[in-house]
C-alpha atoms as a PDB file:
ATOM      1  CA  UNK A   1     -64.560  -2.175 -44.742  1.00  0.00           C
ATOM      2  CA  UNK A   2     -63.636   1.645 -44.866  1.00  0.00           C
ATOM      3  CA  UNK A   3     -60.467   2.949 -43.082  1.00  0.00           C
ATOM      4  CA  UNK A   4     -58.295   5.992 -42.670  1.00  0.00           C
ATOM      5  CA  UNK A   5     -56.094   8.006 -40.705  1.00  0.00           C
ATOM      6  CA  UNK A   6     -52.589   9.378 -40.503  1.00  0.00           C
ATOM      7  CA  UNK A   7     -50.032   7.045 -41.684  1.00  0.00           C
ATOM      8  CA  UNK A   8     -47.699   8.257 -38.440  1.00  0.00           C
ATOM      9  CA  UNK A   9     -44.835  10.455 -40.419  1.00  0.00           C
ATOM     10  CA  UNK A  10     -44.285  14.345 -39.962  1.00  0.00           C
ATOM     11  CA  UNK A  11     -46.736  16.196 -42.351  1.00  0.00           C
ATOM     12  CA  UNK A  12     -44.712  17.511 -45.529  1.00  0.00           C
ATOM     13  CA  UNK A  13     -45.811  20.514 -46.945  1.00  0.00           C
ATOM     14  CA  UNK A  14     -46.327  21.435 -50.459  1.00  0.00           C
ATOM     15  CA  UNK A  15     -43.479  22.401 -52.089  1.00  0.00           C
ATOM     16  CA  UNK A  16     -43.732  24.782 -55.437  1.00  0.00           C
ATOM     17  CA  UNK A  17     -42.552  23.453 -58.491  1.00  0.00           C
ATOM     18  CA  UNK A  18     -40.082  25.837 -60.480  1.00  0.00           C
ATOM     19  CA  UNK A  19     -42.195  27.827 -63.228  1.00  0.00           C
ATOM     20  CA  UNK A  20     -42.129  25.498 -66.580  1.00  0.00           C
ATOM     21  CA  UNK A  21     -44.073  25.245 -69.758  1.00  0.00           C
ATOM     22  CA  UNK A  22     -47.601  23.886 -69.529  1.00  0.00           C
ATOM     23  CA  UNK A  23     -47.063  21.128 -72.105  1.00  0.00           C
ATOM     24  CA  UNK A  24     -44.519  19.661 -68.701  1.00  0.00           C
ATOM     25  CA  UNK A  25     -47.468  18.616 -66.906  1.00  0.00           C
ATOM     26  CA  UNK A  26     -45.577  20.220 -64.239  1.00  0.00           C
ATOM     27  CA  UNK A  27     -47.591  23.044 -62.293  1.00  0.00           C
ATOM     28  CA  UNK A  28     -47.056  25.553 -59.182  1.00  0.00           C
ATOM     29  CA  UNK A  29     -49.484  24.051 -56.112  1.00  0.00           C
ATOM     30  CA  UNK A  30     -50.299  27.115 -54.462  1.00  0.00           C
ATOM     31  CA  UNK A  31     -52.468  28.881 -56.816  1.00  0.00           C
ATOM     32  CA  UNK A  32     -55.809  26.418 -58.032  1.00  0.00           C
ATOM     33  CA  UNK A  33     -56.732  26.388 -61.683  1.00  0.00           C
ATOM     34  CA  UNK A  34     -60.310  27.072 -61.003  1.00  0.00           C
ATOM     35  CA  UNK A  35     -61.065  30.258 -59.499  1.00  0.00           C
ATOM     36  CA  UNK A  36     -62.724  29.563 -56.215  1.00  0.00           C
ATOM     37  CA  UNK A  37     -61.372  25.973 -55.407  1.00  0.00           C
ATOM     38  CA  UNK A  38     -58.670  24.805 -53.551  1.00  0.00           C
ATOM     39  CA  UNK A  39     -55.483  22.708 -54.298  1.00  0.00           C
ATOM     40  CA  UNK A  40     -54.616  19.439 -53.079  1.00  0.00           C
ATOM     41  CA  UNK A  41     -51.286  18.275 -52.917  1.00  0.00           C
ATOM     42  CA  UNK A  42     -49.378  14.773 -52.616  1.00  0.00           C
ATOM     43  CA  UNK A  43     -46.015  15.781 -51.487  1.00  0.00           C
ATOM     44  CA  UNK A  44     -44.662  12.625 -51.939  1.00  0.00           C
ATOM     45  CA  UNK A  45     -45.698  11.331 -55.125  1.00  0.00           C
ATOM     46  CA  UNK A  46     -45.514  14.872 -56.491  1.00  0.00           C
ATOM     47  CA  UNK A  47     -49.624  15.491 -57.592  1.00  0.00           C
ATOM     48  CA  UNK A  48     -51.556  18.290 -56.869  1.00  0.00           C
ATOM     49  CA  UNK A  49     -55.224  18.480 -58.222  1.00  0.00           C
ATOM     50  CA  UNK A  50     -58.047  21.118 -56.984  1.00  0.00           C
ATOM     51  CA  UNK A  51     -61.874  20.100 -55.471  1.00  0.00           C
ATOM     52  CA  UNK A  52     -64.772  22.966 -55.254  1.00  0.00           C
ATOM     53  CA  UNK A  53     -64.740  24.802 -52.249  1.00  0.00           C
ATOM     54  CA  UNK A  54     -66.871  22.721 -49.780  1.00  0.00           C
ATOM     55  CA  UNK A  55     -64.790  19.533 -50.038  1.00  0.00           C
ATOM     56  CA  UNK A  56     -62.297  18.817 -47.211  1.00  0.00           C
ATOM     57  CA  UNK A  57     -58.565  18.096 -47.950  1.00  0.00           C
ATOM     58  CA  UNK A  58     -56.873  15.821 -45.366  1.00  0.00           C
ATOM     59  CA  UNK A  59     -53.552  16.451 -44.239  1.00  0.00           C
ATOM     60  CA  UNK A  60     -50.611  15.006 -46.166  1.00  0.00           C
ATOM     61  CA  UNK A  61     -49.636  12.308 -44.292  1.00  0.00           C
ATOM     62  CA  UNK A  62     -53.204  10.646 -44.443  1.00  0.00           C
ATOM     63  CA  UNK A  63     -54.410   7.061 -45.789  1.00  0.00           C
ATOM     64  CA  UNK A  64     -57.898   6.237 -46.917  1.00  0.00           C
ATOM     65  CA  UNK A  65     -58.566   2.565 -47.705  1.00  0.00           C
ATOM     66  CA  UNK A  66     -61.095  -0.203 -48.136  1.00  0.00           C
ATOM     67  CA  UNK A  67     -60.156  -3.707 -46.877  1.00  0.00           C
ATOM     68  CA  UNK A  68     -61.793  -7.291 -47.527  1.00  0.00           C
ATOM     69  CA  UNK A  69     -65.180  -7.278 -44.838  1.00  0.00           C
ATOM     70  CA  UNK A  70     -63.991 -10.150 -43.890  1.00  0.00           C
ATOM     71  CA  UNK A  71     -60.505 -10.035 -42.719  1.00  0.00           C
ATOM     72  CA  UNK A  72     -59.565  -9.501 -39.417  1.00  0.00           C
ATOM     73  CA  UNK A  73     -56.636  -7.919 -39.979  1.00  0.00           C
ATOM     74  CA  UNK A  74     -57.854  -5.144 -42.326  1.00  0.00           C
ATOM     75  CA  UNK A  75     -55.090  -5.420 -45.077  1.00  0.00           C
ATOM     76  CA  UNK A  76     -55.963  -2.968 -47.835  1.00  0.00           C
ATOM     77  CA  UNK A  77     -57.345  -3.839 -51.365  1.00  0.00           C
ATOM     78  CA  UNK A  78     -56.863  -0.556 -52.144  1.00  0.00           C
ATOM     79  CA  UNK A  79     -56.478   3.003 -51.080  1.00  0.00           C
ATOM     80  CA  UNK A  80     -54.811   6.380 -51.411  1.00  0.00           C
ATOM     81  CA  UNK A  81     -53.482   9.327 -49.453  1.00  0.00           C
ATOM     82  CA  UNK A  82     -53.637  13.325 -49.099  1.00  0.00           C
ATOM     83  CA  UNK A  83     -57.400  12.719 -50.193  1.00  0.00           C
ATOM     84  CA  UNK A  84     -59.892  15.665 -49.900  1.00  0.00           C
ATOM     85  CA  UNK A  85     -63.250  14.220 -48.872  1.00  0.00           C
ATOM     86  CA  UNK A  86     -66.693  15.834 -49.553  1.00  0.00           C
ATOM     87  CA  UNK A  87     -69.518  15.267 -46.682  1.00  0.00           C
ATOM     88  CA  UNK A  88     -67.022  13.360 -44.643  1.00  0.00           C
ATOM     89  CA  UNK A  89     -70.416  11.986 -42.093  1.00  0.00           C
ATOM     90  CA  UNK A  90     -72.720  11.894 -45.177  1.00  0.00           C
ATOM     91  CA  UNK A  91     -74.541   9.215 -43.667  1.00  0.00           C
ATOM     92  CA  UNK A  92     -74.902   7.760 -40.411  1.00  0.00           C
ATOM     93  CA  UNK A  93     -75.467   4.186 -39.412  1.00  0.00           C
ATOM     94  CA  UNK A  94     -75.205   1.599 -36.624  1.00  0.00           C
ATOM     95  CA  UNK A  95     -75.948  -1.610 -38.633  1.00  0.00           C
ATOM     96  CA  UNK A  96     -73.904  -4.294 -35.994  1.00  0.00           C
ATOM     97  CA  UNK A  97     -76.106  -2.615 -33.110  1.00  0.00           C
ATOM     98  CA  UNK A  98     -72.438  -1.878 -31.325  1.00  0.00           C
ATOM     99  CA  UNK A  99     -72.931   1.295 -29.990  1.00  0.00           C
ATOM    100  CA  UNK A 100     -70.829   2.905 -32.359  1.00  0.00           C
ATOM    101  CA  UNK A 101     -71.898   5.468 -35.734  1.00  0.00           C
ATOM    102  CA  UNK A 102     -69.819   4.637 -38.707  1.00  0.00           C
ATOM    103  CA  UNK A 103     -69.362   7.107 -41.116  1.00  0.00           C
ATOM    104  CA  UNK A 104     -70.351   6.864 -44.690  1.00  0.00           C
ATOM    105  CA  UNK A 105     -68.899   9.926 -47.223  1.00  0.00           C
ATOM    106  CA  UNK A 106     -70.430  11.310 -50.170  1.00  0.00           C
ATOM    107  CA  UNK A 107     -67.217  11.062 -52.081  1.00  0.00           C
ATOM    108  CA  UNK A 108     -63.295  11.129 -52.152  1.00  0.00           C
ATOM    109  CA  UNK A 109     -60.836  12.099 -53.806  1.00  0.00           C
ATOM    110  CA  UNK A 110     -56.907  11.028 -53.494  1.00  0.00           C
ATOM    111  CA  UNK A 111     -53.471   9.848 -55.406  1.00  0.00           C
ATOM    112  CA  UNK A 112     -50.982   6.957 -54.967  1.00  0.00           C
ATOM    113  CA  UNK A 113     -48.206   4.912 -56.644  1.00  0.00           C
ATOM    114  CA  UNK A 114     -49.056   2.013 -59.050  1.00  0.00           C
ATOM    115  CA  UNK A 115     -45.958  -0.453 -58.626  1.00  0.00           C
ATOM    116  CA  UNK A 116     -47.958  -3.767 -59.770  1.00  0.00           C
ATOM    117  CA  UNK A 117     -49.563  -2.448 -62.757  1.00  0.00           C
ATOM    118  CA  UNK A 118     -48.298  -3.477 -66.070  1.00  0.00           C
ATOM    119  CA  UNK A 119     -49.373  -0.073 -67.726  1.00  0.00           C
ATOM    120  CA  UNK A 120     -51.737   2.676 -67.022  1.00  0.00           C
ATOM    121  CA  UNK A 121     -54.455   1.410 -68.706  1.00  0.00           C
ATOM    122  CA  UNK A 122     -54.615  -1.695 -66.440  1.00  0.00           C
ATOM    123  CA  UNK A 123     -53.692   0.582 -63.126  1.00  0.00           C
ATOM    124  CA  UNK A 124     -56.901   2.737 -64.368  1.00  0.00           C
ATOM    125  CA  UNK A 125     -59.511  -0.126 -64.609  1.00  0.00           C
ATOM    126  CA  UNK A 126     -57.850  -2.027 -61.683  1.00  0.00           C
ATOM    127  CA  UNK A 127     -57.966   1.018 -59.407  1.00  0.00           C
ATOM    128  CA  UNK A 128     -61.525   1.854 -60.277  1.00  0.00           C
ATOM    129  CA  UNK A 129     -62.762  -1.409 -60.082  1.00  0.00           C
ATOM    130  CA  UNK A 130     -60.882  -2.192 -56.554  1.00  0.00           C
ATOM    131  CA  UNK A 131     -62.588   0.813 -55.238  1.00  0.00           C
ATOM    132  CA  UNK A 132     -66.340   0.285 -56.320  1.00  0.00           C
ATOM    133  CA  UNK A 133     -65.748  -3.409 -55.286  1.00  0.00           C
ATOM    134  CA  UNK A 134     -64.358  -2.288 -52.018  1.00  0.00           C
ATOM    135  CA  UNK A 135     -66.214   0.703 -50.459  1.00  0.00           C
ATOM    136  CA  UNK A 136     -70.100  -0.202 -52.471  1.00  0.00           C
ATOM    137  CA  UNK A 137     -70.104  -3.951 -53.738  1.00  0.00           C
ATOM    138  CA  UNK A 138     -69.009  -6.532 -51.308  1.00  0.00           C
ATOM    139  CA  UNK A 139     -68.834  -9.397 -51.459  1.00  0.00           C
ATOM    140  CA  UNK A 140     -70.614  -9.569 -55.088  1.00  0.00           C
ATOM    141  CA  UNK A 141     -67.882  -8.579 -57.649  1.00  0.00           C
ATOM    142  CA  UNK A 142     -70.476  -9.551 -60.573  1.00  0.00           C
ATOM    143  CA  UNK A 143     -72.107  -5.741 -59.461  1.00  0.00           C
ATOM    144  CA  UNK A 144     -69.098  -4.045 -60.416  1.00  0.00           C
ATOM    145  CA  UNK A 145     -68.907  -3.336 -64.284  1.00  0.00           C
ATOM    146  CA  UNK A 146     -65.654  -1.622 -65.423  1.00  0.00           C
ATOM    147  CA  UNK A 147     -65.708   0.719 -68.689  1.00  0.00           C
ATOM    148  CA  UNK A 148     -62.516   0.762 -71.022  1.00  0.00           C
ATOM    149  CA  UNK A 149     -59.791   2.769 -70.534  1.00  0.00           C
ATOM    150  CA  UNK A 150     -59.401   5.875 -72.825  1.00  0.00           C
ATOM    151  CA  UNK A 151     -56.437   7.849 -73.032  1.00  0.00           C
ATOM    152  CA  UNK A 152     -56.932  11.705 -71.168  1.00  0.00           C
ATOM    153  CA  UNK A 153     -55.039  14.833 -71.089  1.00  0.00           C
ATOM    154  CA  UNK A 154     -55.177  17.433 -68.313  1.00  0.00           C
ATOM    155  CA  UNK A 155     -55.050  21.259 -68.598  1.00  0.00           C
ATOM    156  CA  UNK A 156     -51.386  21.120 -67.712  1.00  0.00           C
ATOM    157  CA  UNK A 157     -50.753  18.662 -70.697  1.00  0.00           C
ATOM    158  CA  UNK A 158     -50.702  15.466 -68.365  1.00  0.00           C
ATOM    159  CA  UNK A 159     -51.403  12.311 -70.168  1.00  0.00           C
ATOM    160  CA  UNK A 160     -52.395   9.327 -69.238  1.00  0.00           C
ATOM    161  CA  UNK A 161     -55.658   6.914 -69.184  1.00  0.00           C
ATOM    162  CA  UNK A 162     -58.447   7.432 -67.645  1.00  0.00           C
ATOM    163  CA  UNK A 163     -61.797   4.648 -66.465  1.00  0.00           C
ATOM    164  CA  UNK A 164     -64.884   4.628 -64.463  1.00  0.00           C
ATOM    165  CA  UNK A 165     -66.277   1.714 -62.683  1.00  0.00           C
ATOM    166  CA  UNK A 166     -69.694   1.733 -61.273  1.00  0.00           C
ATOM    167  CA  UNK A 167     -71.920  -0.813 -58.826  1.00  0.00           C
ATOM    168  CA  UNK A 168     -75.802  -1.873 -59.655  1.00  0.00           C
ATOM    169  CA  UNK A 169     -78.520  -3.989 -58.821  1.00  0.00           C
ATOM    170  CA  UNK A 170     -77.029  -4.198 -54.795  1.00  0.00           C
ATOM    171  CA  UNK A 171     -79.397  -4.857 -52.153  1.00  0.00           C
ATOM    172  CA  UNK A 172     -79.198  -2.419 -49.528  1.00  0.00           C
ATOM    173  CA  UNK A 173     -79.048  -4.369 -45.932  1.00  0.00           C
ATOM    174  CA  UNK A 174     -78.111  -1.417 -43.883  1.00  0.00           C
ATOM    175  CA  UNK A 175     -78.922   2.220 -44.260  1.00  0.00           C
ATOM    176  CA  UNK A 176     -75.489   3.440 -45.857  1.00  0.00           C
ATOM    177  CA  UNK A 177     -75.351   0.781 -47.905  1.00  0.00           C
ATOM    178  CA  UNK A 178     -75.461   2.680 -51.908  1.00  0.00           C
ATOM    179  CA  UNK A 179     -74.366   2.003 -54.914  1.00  0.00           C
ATOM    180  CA  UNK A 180     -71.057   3.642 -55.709  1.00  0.00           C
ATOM    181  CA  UNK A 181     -68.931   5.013 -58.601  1.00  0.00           C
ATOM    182  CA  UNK A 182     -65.049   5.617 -59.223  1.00  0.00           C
ATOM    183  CA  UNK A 183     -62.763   6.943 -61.909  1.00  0.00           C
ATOM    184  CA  UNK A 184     -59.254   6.348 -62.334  1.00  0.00           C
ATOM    185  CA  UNK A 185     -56.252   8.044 -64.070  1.00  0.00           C
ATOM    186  CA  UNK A 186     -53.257   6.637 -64.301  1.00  0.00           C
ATOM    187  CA  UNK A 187     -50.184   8.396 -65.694  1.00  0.00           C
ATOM    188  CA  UNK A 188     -46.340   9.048 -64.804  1.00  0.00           C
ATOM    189  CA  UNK A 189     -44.765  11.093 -62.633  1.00  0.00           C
ATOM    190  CA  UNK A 190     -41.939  13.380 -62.663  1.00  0.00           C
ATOM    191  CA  UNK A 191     -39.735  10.491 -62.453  1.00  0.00           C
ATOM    192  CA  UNK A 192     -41.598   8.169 -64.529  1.00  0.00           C
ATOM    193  CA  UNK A 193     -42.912   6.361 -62.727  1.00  0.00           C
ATOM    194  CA  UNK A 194     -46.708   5.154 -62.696  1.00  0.00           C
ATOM    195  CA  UNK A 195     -49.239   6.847 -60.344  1.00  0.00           C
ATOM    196  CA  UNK A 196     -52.598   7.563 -60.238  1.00  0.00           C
ATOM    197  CA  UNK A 197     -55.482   9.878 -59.228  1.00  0.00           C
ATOM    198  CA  UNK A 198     -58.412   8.287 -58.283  1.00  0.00           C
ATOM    199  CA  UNK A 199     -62.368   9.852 -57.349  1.00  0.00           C
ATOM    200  CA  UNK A 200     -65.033   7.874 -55.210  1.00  0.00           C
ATOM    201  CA  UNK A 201     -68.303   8.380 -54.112  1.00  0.00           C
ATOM    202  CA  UNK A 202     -71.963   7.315 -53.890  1.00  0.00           C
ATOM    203  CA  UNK A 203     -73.916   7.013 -57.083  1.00  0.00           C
ATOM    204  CA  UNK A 204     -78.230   6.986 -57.785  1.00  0.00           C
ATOM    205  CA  UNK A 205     -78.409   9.492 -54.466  1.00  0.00           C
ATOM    206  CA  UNK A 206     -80.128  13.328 -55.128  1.00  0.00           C
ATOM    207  CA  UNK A 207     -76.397  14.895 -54.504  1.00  0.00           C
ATOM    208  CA  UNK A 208     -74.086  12.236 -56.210  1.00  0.00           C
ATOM    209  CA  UNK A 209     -71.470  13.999 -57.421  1.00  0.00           C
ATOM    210  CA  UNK A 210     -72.028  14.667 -61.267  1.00  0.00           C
ATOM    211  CA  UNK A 211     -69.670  13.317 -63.871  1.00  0.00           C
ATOM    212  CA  UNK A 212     -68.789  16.911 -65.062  1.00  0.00           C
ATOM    213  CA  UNK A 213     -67.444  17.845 -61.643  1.00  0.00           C
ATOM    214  CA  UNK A 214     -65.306  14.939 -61.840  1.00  0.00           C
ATOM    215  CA  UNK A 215     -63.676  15.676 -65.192  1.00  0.00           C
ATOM    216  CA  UNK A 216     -63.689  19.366 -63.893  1.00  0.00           C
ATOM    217  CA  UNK A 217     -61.280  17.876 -60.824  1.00  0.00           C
ATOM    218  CA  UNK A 218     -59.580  15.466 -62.945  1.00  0.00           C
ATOM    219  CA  UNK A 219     -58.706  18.170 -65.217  1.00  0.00           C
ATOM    220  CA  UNK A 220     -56.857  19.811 -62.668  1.00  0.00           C
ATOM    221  CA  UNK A 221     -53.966  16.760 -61.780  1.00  0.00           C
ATOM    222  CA  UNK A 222     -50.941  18.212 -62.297  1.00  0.00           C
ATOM    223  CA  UNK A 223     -47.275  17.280 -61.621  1.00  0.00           C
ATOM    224  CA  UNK A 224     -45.434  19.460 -58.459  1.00  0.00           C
ATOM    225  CA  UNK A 225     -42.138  18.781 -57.061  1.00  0.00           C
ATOM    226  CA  UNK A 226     -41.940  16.017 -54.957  1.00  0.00           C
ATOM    227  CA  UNK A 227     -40.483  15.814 -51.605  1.00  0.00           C
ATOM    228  CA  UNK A 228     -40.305  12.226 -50.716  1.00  0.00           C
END
């Protein structure tokens, strides 16, 4: 079960960091890394990263989750905010014959806080798994097959650990249903605390997102100011 939205408080603009030395991890938001991209920022947890031109960034103060298909009440397994989505109404369906299209993106991208993890190699697998599980795999969590985590460093000099999760052998009972893939990276923040960037999106479809443009956006996370 997909959801989103605004989570109800006042967008908060970026705010740009002061100028420090790369090896900081700590970056200015308002110019992108890649020329031709734009830059997404998490006010309040202090991460900006930049996507290629077409994808969509959200505004600051929006959620994107997956919950359990099966409760009521929707409670997140997982989810992020100030995503930037790519092909936002990828694909189309009304499987439950209600009279209503749900949407199905291509992929996501977004950041949040890690409080329950015990270190950012478990907030990396965890994240990644929870998200292929979530969005691609339900109910079978024997699909979802989570690779090691391995420790990454970012142009700015951000280090952390990074892992990718991926879904297989699903049987497709409505016509969004795809497999799906999702890499994680965990690191701290400017306060040091532990936080992580996470990409989703469909997988074994002609314009799944290849893993180069994902290391290419990954790359990119960088630490801003904060302002919450």
């Amino acid at each position: 079960m997909f959801g989103g939205g605004d989570d109800g408080k006042a967008a908060a603009g970026p705010t740009p960091a002061d100028s420090v030395a790369a090896s900081d991890g700590l970056a200015d938001p308002e110019g992108p890394l890649v020329p031709g991209w734009k830059t997404v920022v998490n006010p309040t947890r202090g991460i900006a990263f930049d996507v290629p031109a077409e994808w969509a960034p959200k505004p600051t103060g929006w959620v994107s989750y997956v919950a359990d298909d099966s409760d009521p009440d929707e409670k997140p397994i997982v989810g992020f905010s100030a995503p930037a989505i790519l092909k936002e109404k990828w694909c189309l369906s009304d499987d439950d014959h209600n009279g209503t299209q749900e949407e199905t993106a291509l992929a996501s991208v977004g950041s949040r806080g890690e409080r329950e993890a015990r270190n950012a190699e478990e907030a990396a697998r965890e994240n990644a798994r929870l998200w292929v599980y979530g969005s691609y795999a339900q109910p079978h969590e024997d699909k979802v097959t989570t690779g090691p985590a391995e420790p990454f460093t970012t142009r700015s000099g951000l280090t952390g650990s990074v892992a990718t999760a991926t879904s297989s052998g699903l049987e497709a009972k409505g016509r969004c249903d795809f497999d799906g893939r999702a890499t994680a990276f965990a690191f701290k923040d400017g306060k040091g605390q532990l936080v992580s960037w996470t990409f989703v999106g469909v997988r074994g479809v002609a314009d799944e997102v290849p893993d180069q443009t994902v290391r290419k956006i990954l790359s990119t996370v960088r630490l801003v100011e904060a302002t919450g």
